[in-house]
Every structure is written in C-alpha cells, then in structure tokens.
N, C-alpha and C. Protein backbone atom coordinates (compact mmCIF):
# COMPACT_ATOMS: atom_id res chain seq x y z
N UNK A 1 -13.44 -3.39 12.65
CA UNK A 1 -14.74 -3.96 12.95
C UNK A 1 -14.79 -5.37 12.39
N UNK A 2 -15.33 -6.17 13.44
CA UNK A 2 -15.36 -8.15 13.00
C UNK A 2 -16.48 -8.06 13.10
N UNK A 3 -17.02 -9.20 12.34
CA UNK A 3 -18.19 -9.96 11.98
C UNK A 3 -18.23 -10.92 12.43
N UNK A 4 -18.83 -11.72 13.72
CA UNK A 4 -18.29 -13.17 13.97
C UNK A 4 -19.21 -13.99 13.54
N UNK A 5 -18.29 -15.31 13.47
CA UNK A 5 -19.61 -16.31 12.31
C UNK A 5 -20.09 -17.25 13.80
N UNK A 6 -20.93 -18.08 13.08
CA UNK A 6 -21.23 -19.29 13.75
C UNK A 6 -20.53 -20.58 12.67
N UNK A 7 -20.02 -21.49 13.40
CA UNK A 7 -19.37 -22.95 12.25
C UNK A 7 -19.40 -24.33 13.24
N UNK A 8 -20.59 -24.97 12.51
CA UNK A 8 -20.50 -25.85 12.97
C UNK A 8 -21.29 -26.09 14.15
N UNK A 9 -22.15 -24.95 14.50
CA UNK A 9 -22.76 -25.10 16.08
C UNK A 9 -22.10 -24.60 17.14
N UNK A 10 -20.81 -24.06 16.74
CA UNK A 10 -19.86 -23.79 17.28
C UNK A 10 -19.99 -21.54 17.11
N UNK A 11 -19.29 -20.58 18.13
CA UNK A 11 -19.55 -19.42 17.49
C UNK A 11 -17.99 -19.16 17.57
N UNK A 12 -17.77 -18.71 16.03
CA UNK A 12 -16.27 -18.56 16.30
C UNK A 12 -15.90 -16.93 15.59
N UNK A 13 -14.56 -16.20 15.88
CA UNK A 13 -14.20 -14.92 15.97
C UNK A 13 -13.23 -15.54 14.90
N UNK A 14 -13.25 -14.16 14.20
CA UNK A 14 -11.77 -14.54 13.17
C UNK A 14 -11.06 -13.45 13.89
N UNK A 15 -9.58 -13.73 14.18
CA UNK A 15 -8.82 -13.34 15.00
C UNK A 15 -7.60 -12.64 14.30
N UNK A 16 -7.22 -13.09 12.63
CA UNK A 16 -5.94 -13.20 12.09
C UNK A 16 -5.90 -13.92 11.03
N UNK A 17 -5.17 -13.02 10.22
CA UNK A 17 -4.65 -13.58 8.75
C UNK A 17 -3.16 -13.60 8.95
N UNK A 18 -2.97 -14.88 8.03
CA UNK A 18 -1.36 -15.07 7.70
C UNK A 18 -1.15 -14.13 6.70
N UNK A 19 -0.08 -13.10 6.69
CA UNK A 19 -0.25 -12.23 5.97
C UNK A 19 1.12 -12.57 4.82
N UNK A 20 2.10 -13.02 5.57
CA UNK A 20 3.53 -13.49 4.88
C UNK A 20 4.58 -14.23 5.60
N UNK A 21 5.10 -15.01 5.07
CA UNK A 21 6.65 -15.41 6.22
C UNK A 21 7.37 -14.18 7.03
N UNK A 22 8.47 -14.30 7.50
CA UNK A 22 8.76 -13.68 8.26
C UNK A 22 10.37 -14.10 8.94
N UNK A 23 11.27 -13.90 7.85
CA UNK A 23 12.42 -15.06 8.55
C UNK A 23 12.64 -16.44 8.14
N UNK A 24 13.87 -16.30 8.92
CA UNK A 24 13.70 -18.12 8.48
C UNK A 24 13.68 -19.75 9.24
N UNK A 25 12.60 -18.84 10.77
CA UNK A 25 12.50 -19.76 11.45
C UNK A 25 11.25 -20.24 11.74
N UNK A 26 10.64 -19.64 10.45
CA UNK A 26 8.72 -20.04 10.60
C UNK A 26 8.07 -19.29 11.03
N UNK A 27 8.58 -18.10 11.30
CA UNK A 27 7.93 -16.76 11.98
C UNK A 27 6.82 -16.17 10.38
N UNK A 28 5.55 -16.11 11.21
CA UNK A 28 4.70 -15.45 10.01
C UNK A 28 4.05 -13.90 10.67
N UNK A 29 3.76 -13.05 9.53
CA UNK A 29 3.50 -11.87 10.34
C UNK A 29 1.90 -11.54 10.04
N UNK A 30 1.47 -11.03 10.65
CA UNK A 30 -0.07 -11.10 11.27
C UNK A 30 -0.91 -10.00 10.87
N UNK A 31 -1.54 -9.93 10.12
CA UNK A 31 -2.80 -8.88 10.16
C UNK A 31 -4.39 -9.35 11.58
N UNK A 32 -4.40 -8.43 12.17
CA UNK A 32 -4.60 -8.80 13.42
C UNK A 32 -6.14 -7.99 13.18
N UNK A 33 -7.63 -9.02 13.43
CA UNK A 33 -8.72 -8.65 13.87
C UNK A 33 -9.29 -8.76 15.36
N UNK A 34 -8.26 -8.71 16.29
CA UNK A 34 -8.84 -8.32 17.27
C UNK A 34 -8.41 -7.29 18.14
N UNK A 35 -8.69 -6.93 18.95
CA UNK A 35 -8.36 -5.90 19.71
C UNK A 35 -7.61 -6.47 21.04
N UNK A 36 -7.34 -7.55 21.70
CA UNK A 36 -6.35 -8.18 22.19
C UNK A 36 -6.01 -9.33 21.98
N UNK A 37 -4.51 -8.67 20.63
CA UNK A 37 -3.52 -10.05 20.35
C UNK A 37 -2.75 -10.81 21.82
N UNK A 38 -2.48 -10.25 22.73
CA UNK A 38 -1.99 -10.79 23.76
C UNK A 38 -2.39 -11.90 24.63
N UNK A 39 -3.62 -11.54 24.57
CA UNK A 39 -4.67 -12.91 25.65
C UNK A 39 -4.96 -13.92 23.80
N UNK A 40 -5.21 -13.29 22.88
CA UNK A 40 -5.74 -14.74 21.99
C UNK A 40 -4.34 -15.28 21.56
N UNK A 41 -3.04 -14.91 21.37
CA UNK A 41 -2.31 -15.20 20.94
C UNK A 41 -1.31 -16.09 21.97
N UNK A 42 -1.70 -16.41 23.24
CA UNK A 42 -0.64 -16.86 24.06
C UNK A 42 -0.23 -18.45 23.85
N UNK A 43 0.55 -18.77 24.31
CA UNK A 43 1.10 -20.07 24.07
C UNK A 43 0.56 -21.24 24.59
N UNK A 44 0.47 -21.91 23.13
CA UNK A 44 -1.06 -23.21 23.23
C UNK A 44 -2.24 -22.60 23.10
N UNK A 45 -2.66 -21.51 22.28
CA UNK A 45 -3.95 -21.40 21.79
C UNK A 45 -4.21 -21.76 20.63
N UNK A 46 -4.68 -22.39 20.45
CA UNK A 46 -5.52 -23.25 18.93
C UNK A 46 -6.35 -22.92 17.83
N UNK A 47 -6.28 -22.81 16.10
CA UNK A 47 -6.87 -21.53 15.91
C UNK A 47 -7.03 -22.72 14.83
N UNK A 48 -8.81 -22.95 14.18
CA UNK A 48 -8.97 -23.39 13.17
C UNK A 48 -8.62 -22.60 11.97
N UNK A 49 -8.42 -23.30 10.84
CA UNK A 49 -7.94 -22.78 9.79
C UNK A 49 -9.00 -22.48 8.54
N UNK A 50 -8.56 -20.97 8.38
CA UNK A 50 -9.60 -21.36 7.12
C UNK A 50 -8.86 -20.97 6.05
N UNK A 51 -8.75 -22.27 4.64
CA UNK A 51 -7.71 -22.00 3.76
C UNK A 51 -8.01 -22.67 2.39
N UNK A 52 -8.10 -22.89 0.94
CA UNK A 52 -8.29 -23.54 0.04
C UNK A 52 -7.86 -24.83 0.12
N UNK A 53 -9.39 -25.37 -0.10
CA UNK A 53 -9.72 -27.36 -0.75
C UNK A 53 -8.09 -28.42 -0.69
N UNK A 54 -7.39 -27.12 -1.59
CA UNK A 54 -5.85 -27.53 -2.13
C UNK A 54 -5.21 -27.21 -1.28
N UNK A 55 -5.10 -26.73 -0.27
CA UNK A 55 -3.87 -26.67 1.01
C UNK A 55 -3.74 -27.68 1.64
N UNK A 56 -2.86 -28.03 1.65
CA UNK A 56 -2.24 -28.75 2.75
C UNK A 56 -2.72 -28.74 4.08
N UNK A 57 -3.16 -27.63 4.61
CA UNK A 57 -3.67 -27.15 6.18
C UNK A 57 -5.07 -27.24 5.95
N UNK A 58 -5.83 -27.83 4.68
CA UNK A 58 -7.10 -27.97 4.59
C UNK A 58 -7.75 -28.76 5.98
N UNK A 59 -8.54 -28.38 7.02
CA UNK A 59 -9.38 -29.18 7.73
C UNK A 59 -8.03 -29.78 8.91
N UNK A 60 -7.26 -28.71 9.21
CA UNK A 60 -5.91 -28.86 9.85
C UNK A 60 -6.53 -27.93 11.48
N UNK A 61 -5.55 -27.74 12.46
CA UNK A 61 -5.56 -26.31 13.19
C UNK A 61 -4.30 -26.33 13.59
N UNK A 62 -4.05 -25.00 13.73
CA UNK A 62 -2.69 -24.61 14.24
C UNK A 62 -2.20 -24.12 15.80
N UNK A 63 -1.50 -24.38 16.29
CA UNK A 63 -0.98 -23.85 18.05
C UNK A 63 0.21 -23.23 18.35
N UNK A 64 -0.48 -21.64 19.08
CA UNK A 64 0.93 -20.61 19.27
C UNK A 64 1.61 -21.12 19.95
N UNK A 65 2.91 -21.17 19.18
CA UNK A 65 4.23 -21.33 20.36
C UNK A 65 4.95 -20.02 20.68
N UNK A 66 4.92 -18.84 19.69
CA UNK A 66 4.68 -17.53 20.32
C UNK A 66 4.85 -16.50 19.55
N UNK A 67 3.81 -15.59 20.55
CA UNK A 67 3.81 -14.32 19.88
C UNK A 67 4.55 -13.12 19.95
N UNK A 68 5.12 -12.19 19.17
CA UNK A 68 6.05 -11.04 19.70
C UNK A 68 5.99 -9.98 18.73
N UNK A 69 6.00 -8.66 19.05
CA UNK A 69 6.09 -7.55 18.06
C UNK A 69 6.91 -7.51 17.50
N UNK A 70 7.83 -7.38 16.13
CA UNK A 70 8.73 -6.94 15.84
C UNK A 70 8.93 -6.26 14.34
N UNK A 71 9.72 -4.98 14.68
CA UNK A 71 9.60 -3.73 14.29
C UNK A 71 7.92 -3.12 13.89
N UNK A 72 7.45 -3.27 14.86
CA UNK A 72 6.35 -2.55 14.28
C UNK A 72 5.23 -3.68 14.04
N UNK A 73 5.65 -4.84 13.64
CA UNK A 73 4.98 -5.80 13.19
C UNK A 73 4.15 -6.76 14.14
N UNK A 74 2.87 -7.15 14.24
CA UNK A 74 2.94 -8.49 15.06
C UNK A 74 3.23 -9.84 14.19
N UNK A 75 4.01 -10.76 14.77
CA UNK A 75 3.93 -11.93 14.69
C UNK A 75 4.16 -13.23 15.07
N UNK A 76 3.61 -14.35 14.52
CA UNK A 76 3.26 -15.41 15.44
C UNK A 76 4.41 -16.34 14.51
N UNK A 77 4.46 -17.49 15.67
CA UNK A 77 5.24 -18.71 15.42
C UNK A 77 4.46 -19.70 16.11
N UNK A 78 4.48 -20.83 15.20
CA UNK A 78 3.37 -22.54 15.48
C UNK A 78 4.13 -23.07 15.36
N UNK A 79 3.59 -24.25 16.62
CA UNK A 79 4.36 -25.50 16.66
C UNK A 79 4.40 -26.04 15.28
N UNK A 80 5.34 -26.95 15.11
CA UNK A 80 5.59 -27.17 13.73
C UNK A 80 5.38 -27.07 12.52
N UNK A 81 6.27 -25.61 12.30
CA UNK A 81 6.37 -24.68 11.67
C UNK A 81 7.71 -24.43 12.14
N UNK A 82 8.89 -24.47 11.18
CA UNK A 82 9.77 -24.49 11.80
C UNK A 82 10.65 -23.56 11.15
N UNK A 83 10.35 -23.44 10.02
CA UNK A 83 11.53 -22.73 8.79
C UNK A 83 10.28 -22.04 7.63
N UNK A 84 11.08 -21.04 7.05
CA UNK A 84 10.43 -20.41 5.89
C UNK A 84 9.51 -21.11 4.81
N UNK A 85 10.17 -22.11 4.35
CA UNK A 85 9.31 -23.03 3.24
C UNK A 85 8.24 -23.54 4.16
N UNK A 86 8.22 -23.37 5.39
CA UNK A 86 6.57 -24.31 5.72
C UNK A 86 5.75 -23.43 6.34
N UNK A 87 6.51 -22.01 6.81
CA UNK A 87 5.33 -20.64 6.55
C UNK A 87 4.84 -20.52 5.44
N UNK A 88 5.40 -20.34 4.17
CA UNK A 88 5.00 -20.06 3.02
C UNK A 88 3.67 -20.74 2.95
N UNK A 89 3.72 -21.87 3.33
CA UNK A 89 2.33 -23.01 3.20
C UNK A 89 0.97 -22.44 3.66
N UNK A 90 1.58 -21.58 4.93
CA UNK A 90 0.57 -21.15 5.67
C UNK A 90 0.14 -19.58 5.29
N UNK A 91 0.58 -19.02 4.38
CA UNK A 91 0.35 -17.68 3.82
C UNK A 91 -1.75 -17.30 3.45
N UNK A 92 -1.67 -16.61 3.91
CA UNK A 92 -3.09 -15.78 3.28
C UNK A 92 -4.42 -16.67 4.28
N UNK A 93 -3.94 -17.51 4.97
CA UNK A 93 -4.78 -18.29 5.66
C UNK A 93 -5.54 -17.42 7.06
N UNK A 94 -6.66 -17.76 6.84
CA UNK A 94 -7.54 -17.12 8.22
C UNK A 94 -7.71 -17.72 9.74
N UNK A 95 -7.11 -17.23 10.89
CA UNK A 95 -7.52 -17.99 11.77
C UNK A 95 -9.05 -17.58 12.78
N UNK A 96 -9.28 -18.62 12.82
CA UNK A 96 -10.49 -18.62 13.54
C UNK A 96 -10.70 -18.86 15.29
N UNK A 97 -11.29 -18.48 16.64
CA UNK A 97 -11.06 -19.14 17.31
C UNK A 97 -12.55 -19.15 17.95
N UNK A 98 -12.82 -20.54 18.93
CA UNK A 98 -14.24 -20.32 19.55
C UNK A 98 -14.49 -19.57 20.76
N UNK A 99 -15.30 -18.80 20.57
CA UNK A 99 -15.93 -17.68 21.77
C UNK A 99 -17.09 -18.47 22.08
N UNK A 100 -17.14 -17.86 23.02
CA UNK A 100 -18.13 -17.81 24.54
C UNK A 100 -19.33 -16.81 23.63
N UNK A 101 -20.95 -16.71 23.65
CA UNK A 101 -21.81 -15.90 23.20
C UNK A 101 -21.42 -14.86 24.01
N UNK A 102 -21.14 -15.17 25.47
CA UNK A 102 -21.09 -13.62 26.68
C UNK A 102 -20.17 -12.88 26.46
N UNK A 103 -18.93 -13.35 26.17
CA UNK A 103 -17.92 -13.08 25.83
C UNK A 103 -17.42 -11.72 25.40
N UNK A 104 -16.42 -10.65 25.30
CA UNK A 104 -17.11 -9.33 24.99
C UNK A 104 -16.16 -9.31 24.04
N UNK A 105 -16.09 -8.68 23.30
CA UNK A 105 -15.04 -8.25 21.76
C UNK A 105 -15.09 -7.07 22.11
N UNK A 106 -14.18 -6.30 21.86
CA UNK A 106 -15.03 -4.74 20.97
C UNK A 106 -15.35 -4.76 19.61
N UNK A 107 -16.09 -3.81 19.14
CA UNK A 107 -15.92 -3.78 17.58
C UNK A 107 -16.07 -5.31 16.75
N UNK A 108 -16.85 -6.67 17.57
CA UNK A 108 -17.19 -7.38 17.29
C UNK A 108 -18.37 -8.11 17.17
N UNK A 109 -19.05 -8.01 16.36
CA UNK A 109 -20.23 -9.02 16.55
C UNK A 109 -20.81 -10.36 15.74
N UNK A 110 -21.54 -11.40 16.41
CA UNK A 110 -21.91 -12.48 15.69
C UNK A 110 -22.78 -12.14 14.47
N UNK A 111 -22.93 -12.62 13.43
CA UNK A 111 -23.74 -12.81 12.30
C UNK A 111 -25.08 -12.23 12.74
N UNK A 112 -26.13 -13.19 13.01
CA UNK A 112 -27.13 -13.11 13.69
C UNK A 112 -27.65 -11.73 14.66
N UNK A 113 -26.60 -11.45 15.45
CA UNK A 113 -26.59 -10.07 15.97
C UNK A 113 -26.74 -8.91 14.78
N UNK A 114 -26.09 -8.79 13.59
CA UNK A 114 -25.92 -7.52 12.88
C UNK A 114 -27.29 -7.89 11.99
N UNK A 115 -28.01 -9.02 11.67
CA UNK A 115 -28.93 -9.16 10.49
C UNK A 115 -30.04 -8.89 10.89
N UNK A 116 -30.88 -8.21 10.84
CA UNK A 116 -32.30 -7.47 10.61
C UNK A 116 -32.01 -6.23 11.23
N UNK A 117 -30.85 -5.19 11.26
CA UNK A 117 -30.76 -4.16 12.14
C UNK A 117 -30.66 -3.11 10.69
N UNK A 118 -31.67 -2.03 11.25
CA UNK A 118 -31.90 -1.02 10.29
C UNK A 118 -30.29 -0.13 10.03
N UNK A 119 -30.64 0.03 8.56
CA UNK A 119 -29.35 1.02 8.60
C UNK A 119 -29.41 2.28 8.17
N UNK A 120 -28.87 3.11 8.83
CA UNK A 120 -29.60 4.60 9.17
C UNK A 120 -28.17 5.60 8.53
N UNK A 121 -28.68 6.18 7.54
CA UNK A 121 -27.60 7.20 7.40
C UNK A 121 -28.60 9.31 7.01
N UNK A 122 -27.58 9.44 7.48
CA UNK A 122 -28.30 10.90 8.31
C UNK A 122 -29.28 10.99 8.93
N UNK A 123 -29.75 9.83 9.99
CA UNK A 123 -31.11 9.98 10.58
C UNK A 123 -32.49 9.12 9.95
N UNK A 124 -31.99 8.74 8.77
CA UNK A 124 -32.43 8.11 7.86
C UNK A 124 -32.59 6.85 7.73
N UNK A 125 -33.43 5.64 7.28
CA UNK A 125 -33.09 4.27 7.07
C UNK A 125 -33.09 4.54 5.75
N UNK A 126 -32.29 3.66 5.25
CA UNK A 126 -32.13 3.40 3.72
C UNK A 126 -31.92 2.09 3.53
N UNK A 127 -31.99 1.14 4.40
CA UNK A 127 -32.10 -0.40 4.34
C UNK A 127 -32.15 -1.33 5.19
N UNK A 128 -31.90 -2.59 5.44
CA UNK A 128 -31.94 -3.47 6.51
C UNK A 128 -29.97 -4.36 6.32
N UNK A 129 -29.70 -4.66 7.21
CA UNK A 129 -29.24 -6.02 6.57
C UNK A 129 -29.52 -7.20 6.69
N UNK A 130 -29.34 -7.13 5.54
CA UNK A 130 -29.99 -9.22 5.10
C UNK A 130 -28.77 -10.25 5.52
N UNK A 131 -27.72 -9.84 5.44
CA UNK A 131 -26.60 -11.40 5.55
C UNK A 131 -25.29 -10.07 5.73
N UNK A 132 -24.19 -11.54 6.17
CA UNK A 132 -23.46 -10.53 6.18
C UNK A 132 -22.33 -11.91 5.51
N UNK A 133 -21.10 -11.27 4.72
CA UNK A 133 -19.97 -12.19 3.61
C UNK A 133 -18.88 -11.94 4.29
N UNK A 134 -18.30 -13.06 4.17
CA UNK A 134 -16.70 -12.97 5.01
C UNK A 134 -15.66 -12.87 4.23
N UNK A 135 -14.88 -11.87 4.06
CA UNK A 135 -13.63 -12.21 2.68
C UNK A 135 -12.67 -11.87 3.75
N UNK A 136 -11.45 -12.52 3.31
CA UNK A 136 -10.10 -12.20 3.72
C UNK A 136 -9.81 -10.60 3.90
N UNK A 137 -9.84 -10.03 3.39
CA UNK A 137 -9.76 -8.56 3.05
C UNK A 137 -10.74 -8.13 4.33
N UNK A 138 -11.85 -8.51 4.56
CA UNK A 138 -12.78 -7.50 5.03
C UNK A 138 -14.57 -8.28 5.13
N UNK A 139 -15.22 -7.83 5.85
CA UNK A 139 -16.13 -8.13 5.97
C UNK A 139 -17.00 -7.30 5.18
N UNK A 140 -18.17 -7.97 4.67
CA UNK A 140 -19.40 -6.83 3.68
C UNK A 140 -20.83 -6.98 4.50
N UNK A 141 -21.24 -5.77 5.09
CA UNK A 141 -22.83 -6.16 4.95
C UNK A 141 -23.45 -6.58 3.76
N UNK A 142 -24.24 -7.36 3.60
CA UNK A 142 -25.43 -6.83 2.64
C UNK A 142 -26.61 -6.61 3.09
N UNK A 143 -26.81 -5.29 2.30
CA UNK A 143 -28.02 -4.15 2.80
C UNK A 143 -28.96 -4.56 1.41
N UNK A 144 -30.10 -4.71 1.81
CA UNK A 144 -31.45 -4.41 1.11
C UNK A 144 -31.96 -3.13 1.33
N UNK A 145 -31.70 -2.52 -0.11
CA UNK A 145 -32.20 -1.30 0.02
C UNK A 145 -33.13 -1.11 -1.57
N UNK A 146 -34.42 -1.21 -0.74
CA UNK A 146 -35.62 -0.96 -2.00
C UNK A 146 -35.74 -2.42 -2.32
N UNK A 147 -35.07 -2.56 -3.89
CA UNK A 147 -35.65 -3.93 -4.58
C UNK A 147 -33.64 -4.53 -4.78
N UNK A 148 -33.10 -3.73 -4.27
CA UNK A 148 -31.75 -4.53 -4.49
C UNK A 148 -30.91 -4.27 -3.24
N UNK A 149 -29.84 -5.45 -3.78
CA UNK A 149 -28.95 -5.65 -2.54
C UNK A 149 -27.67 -4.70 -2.56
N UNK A 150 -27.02 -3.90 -1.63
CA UNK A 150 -25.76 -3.42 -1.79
C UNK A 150 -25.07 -3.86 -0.90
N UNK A 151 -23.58 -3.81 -1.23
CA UNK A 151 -22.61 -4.44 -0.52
C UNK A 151 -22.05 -3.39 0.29
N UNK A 152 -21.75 -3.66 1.69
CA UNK A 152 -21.26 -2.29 2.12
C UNK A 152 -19.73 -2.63 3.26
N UNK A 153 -18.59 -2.22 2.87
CA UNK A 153 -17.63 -2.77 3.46
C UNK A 153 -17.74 -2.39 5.25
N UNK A 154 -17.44 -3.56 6.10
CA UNK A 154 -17.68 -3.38 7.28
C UNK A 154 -16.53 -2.97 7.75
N UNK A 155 -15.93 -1.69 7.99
CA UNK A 155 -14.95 -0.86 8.35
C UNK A 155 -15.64 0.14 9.16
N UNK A 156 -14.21 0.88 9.92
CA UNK A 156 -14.83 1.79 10.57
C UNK A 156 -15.55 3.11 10.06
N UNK A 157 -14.70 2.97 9.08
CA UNK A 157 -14.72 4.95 7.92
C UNK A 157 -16.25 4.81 7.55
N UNK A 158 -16.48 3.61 6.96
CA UNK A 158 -18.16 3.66 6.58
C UNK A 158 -19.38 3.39 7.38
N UNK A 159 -18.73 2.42 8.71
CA UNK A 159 -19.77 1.86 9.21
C UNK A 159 -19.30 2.21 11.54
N UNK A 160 -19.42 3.52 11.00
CA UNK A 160 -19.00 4.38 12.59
C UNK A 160 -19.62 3.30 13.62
N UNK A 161 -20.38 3.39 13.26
CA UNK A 161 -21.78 2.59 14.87
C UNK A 161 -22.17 1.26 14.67
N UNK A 162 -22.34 0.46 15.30
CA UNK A 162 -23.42 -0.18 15.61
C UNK A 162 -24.25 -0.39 16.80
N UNK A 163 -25.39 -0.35 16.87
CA UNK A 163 -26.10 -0.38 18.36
C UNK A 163 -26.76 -1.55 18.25
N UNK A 164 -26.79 -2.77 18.57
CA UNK A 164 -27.42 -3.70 18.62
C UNK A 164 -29.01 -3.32 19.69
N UNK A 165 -28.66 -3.03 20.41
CA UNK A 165 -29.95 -3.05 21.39
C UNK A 165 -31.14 -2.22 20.56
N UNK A 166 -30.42 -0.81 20.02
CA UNK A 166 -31.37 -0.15 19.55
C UNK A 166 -32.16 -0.38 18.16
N UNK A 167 -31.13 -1.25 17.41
CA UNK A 167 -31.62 -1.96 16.19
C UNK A 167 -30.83 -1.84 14.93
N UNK A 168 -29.87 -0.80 14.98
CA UNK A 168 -29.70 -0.34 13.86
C UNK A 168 -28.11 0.14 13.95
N UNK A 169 -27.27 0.29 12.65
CA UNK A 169 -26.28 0.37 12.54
C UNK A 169 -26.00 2.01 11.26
N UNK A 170 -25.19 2.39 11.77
CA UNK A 170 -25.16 4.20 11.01
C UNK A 170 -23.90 3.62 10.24
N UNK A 171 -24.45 4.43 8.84
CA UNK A 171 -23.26 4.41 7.86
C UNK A 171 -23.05 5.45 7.37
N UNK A 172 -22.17 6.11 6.94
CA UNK A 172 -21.43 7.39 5.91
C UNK A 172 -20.59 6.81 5.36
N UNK A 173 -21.75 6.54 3.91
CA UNK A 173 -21.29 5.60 2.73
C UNK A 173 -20.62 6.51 2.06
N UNK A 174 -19.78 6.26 1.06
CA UNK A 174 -19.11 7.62 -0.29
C UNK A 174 -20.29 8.21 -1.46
N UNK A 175 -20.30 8.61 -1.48
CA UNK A 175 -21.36 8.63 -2.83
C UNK A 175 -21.10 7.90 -3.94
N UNK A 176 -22.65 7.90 -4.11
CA UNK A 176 -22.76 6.58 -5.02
C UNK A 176 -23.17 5.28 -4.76
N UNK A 177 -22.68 5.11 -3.51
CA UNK A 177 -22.93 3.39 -3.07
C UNK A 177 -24.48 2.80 -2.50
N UNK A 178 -24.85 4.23 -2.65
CA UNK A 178 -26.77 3.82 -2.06
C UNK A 178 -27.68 4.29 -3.34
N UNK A 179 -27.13 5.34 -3.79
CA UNK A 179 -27.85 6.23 -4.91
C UNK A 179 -26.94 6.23 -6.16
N UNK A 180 -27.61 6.60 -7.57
CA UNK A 180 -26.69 6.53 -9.22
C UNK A 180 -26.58 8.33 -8.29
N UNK A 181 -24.81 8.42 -8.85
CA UNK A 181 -24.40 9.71 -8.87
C UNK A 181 -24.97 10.71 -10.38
N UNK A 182 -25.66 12.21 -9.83
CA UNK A 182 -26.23 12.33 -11.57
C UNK A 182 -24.48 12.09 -12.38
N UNK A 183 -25.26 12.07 -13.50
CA UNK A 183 -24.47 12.44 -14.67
C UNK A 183 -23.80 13.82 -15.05
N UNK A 184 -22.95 14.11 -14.78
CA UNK A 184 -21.84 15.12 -14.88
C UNK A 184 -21.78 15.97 -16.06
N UNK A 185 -21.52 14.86 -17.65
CA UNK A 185 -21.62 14.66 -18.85
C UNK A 185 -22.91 16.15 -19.09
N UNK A 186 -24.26 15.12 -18.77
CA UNK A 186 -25.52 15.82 -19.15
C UNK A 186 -25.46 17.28 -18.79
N UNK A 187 -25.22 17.36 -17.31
CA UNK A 187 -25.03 18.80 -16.20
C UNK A 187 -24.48 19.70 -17.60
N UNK A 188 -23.44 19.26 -17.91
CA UNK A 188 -22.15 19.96 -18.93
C UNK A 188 -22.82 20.51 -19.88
N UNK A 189 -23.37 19.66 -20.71
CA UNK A 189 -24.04 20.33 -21.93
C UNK A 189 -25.29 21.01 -21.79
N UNK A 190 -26.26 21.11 -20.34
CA UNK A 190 -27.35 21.58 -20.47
C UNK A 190 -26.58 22.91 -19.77
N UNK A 191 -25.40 23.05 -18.95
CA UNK A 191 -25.36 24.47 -19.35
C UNK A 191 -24.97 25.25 -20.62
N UNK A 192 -24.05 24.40 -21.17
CA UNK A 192 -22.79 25.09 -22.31
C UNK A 192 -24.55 25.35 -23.31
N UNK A 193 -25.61 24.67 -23.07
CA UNK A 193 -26.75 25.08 -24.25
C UNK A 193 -27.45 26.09 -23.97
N UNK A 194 -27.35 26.08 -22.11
CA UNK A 194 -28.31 27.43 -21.60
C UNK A 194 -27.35 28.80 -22.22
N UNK A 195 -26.10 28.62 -22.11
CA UNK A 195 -25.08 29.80 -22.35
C UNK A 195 -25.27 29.78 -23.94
N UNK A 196 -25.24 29.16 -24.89
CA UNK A 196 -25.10 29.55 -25.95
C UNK A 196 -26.86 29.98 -26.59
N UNK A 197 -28.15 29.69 -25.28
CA UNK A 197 -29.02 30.48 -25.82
C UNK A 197 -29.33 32.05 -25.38
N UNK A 198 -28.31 32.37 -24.06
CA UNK A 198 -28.44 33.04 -23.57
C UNK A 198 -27.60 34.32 -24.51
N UNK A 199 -26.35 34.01 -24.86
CA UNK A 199 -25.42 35.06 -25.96
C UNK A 199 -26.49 35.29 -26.89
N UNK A 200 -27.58 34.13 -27.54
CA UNK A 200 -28.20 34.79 -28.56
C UNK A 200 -29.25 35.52 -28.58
C-alpha cells in the first residue's frame, strides 16, 4: 500500500527505493512500490530523487536505461551510472515519479485522498486521519484518536481496506496500538492473593 504525495504543485507516486548495488556495472536492486514495474520502469523514464542535503544526487533525477529481473530480484540500471562505486552513491535513495490525478494505481492513494477518512476497526470508528508521514521503510497514518495522535503503519496486514468514496479506511491493529494493554503483573498477584485467601 502507497501513499502518494503532492511536491511542488506537482502529484507524484513513490515508485522505488535503491535498495543496494548490484554488480559491477551500476546495476542497483529495487524494492519496488508499485504494482507495475514494467510500464514505470521502461527506458527513458525519469524519476526525481529523494535523498540527503549531503548527496551528491541532492536536487538531481535519474533515467532508466534498463530494467530486468534477476534471480528473483528486480533491478534497474541509469544512464550514467556505470560501475559499482557510483551505485553505491545512489543507495537507500527514493524514487519518485509524476502522475496524472485520473491515473489509477492500485493500492495507491494521494495524501489528501486518505486525510479526514474515518478509521473503523470492528465496525467501529476509533479515529480520523489527520496527515499521513513518508519514511523510506513505509508509510504511517496518523490517526487522532480521542486527545492523541497514533501512528499506524500503512501496510496491508494492518490496514486491509481503504474505501475512499465511503469515507473510511478498516484497520486490524495488534494490540496495544489503540488501547494500554492491562497489566499482566497486577492480573498475577490479584489472583496468587484471591488463592492464598481462599486456602485460608
């Protein structure tokens, strides 16, 4: 599940992380957020970068010269990018690309789309979301629930649904992450006290 941002006036999809080199001809291998690497990945598509102040590729973009599976793996090769030491450069970096609003993803939506949609677990609302945070790793709602905010990772395992039209997005959070789990500790000793008034 993607979160797509808006940058710049612009609405853009994060598509792919540089995950590591790959060889030693500049081949990097791909952790892949979309559901077709084939059409975003083809040769001469252009992918802004998103990467630390201190990179080199700071305020840079990069262009597939090509994409291919191997063993199992996807990964990409950019025009100049030629050898191992200048993948390395490009490690942990996010690519971004611009969509169309009509445009269809699966399992994707803009910012704006996911924020004020109720979030319903067992039938239930237990919050709204207020914003949503972009990390490398993963996307987070944040849910207002009551007087505080929780973070809720935007994956499939927790966050099955979303229905935009209808308003609201279903979660099967773990326990704990909406409510304090009781105390275990306490449980323990208020029986071991019921049992030792009960022997007497």
């Amino acid at each position: 599940m993607v979160a797509k941002d808006r940058n710049q006036g612009k609405n853009q999809l994060r598509v792919g992380r540089l995950v590591k080199a790959h060889g030693l001809k500049g081949a990097l291998k791909l952790e892949l957020y979309t559901d077709n690497p084939e059409r975003r990945f083809t040769p001469g598509a252009e992918f802004t970068l998103q990467v630390p102040e201190a990179s080199p590729w700071h305020g840079k973009t990069v262009v597939v010269r090509e994409y291919r599976v191997m063993n199992g793996n996807p990964v990409v090769f950019l025009e100049d990018v030629d050898d191992r030491e200048g993948a390395e450069t490009l490690v942990r970096a996010i690519l971004w690309i611009d969509q169309d609003d009509d445009e269809v993803e699966d399992d994707a939506w803009f910012d704006h789309q996911l924020v004020g949609l109720d979030v319903v677990r067992d039938e239930v609302v237990v919050g709204k979301v207020v914003r949503v945070e972009h990390f490398p790793a993963q996307d987070l709602l944040i849910v207002r629930s009551g007087d505080q905010d929780i973070m809720v990772p935007f994956v499939q395992a927790i966050v099955p649904s979303v229905d935009v039209r209808a308003g609201r997005v279903i979660v099967t959070p773990p326990p704990g992450l909406f409510e304090e789990l009781p105390d275990t500790t306490d449980t323990a000793d208020a029986g071991e006290s019921s049992g030792s008034d009960a022997s007497e």
